[in-house]
N, C-alpha and C. Protein backbone atom coordinates (compact mmCIF):
# COMPACT_ATOMS: atom_id res chain seq x y z
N UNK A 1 36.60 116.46 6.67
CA UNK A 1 36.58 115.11 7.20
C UNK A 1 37.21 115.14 8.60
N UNK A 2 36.58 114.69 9.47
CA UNK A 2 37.34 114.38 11.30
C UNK A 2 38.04 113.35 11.25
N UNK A 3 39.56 113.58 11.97
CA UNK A 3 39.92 112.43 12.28
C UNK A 3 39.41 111.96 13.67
N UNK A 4 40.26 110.46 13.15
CA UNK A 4 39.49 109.44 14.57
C UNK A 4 40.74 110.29 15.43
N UNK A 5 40.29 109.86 16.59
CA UNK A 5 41.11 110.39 18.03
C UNK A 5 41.41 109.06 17.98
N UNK A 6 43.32 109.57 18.86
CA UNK A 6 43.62 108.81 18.97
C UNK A 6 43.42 108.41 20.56
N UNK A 7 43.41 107.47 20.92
CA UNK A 7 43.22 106.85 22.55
C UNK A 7 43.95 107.29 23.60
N UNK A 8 43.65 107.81 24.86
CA UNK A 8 44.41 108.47 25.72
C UNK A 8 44.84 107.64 26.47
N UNK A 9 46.38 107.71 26.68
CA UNK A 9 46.86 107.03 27.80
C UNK A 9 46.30 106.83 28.78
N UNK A 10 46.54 105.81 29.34
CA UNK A 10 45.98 104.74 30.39
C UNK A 10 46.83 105.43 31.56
N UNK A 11 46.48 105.71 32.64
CA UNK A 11 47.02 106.59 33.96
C UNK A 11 46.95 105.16 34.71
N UNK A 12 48.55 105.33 34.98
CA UNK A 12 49.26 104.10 36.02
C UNK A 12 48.83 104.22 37.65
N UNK A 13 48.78 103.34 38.03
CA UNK A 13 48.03 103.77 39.89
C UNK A 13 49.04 102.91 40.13
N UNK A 14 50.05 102.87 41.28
CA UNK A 14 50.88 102.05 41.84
C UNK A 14 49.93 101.54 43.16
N UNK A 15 50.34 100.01 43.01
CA UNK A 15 49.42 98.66 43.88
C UNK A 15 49.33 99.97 45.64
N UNK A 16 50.74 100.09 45.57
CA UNK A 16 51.25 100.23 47.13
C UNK A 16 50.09 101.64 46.93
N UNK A 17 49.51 102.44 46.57
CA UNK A 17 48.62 103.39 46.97
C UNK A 17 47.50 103.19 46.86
N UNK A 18 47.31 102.12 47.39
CA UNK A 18 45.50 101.35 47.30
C UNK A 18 44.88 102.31 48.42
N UNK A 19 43.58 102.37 48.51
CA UNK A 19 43.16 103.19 49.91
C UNK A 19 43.49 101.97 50.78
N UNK A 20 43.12 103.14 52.11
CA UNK A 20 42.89 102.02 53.50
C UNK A 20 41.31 101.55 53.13
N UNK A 21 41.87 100.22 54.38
CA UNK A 21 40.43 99.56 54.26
C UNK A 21 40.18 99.66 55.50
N UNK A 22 38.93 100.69 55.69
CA UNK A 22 38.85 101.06 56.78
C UNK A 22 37.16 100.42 57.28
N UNK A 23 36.69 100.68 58.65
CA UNK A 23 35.82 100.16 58.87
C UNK A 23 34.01 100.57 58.06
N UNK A 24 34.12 102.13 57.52
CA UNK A 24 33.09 102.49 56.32
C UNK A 24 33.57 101.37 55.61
N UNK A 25 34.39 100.96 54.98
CA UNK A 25 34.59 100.60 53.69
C UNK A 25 33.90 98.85 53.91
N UNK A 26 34.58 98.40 54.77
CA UNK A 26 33.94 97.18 55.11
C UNK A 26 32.39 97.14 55.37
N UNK A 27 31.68 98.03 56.11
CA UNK A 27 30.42 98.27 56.31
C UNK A 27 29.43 98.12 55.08
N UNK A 28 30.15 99.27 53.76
CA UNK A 28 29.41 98.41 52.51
C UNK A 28 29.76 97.12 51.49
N UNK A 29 30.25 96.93 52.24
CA UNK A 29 30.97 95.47 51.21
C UNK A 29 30.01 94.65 51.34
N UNK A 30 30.04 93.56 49.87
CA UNK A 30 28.99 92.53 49.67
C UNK A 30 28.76 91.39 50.82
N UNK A 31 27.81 90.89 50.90
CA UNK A 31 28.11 89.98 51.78
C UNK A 31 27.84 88.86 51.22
N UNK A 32 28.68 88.16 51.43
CA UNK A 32 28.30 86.55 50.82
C UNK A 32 28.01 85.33 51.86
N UNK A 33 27.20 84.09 51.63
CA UNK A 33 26.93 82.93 52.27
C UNK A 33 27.37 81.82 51.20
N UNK A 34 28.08 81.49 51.26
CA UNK A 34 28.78 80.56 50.67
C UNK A 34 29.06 81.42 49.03
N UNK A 35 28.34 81.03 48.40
CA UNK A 35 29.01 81.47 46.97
C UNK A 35 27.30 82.75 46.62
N UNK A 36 26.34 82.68 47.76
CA UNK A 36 25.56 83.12 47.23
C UNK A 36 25.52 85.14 47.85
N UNK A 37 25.27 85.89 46.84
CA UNK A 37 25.39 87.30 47.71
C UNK A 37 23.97 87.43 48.13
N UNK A 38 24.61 88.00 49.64
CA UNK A 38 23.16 88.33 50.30
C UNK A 38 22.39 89.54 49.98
N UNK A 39 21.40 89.64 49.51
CA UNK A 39 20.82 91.33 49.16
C UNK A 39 20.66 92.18 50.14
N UNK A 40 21.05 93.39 49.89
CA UNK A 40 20.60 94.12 50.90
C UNK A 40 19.17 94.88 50.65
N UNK A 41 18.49 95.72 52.02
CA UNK A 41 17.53 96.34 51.65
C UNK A 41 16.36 95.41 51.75
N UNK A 42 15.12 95.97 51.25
CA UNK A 42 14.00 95.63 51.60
C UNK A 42 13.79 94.47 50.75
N UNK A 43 13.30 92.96 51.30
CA UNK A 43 12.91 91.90 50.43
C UNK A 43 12.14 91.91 49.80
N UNK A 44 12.37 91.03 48.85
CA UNK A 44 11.27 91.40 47.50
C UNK A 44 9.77 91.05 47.77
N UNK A 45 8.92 91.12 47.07
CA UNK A 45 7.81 91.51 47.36
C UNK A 45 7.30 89.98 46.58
N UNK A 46 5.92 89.34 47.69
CA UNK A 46 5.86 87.94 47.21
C UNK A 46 4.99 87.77 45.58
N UNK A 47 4.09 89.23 45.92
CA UNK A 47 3.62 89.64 44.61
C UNK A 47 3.70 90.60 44.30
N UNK A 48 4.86 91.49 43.83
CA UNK A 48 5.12 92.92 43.22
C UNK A 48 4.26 93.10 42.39
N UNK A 49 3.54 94.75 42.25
CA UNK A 49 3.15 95.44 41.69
C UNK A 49 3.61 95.19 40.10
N UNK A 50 2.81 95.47 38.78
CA UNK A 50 3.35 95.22 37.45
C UNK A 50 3.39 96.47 37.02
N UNK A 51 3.60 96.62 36.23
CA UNK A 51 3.47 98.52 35.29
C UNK A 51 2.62 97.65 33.71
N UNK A 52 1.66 98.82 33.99
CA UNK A 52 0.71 98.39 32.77
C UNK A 52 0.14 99.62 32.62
N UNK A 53 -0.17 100.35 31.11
CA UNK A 53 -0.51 101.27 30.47
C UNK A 53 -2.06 101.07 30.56
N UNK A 54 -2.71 102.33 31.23
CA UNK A 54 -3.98 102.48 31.25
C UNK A 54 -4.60 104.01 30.68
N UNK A 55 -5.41 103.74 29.72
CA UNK A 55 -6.03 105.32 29.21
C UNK A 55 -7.26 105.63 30.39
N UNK A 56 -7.10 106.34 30.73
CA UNK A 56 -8.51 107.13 31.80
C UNK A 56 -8.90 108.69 31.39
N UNK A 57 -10.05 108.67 31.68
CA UNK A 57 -10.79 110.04 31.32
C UNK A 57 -10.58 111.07 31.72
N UNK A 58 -9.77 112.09 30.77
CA UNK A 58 -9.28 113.53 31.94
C UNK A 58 -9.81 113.58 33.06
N UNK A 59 -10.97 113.76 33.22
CA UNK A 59 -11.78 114.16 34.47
C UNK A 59 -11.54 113.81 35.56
N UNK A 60 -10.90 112.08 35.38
CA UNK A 60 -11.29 110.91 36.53
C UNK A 60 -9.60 111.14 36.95
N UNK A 61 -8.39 111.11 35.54
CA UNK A 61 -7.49 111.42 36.49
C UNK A 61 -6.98 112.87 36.93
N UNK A 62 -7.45 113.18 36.59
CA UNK A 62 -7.52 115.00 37.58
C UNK A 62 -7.64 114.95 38.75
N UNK A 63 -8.95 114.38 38.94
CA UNK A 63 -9.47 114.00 40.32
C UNK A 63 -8.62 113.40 41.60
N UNK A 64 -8.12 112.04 41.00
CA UNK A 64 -7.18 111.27 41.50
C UNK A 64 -5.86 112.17 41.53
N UNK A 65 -5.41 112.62 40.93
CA UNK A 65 -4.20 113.54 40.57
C UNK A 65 -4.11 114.98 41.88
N UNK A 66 -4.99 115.78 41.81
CA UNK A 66 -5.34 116.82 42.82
C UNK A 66 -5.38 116.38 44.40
N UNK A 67 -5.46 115.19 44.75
CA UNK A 67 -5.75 114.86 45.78
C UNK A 67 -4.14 114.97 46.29
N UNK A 68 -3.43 115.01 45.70
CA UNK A 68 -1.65 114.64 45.90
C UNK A 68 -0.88 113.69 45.37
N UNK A 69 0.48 113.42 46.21
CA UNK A 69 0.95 112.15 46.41
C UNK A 69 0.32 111.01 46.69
N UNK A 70 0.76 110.07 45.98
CA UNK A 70 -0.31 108.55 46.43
C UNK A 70 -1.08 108.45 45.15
N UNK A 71 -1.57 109.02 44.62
CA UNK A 71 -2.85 109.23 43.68
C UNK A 71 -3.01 107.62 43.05
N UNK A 72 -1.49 107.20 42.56
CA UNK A 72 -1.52 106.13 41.78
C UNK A 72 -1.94 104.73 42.84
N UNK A 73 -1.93 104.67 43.56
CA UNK A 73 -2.09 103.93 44.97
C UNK A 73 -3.34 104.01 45.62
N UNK A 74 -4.01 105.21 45.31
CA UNK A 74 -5.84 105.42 45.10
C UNK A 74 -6.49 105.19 43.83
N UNK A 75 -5.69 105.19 42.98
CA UNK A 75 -6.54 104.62 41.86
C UNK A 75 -6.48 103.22 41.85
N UNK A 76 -5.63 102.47 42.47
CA UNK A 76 -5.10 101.08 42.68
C UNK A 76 -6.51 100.43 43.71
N UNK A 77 -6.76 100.98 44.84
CA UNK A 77 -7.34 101.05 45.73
C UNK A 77 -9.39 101.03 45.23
N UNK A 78 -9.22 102.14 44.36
CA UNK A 78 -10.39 102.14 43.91
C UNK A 78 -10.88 101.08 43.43
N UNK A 79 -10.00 100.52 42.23
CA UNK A 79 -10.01 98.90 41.56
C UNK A 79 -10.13 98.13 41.83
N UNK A 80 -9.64 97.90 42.68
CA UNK A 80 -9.57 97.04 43.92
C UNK A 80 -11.12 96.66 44.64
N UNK A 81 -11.52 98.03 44.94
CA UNK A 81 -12.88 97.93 45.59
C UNK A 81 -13.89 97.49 44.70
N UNK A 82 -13.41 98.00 43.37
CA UNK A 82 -14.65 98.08 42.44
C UNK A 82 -14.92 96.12 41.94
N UNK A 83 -13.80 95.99 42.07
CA UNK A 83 -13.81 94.65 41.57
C UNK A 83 -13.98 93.51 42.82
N UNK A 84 -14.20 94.00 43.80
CA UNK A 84 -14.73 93.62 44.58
C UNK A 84 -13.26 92.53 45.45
N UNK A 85 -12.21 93.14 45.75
CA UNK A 85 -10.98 92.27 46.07
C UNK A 85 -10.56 92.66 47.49
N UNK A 86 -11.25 93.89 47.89
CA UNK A 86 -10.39 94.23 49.34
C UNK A 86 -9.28 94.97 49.16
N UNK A 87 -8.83 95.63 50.26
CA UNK A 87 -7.98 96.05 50.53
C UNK A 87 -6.62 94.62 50.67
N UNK A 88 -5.29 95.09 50.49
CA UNK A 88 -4.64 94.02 50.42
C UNK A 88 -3.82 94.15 51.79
């Protein structure tokens, strides 16, 4: 039978050895506008992409697959055409 472990002491940090707050440190800090945080990075997208499970025919994704990187973004593309929507 195992015993339970018992819980390891909690390691004390004294206040007075906080880091500096230096100008990196401020650089990533949140930014807020009133109570709201501002996001960083690229804005969201007005219609993001979904993830949806599709079966395709070895053949067809081989094809798409061999060509490289992107593949999923040419098969997107293809659909696109086929269904008659344009390029976006």
């Amino acid at each position: 039978m195992t015993r339970k472990r018992r819980a390891s002491a909690a390691k004390w940090s004294d206040p007075d050895e906080a880091p500096e707050l230096t100008a990196d440190w401020f650089r990533k800090a949140d930014l807020y506008h009133g109570k709201a945080l501002v996001r960083r990075g690229r804005p969201r997208l007005a219609a993001p992409k979904r993830l949806t499970s599709l079966r395709l025919d070895p053949d067809v994704l081989a094809h798409f697959r061999k060509s490289g990187a992107g593949w999923q973004s040419r098969i997107n593309l293809a659909l696109r055409k086929a269904a008659g929507l344009g390029k976006r």
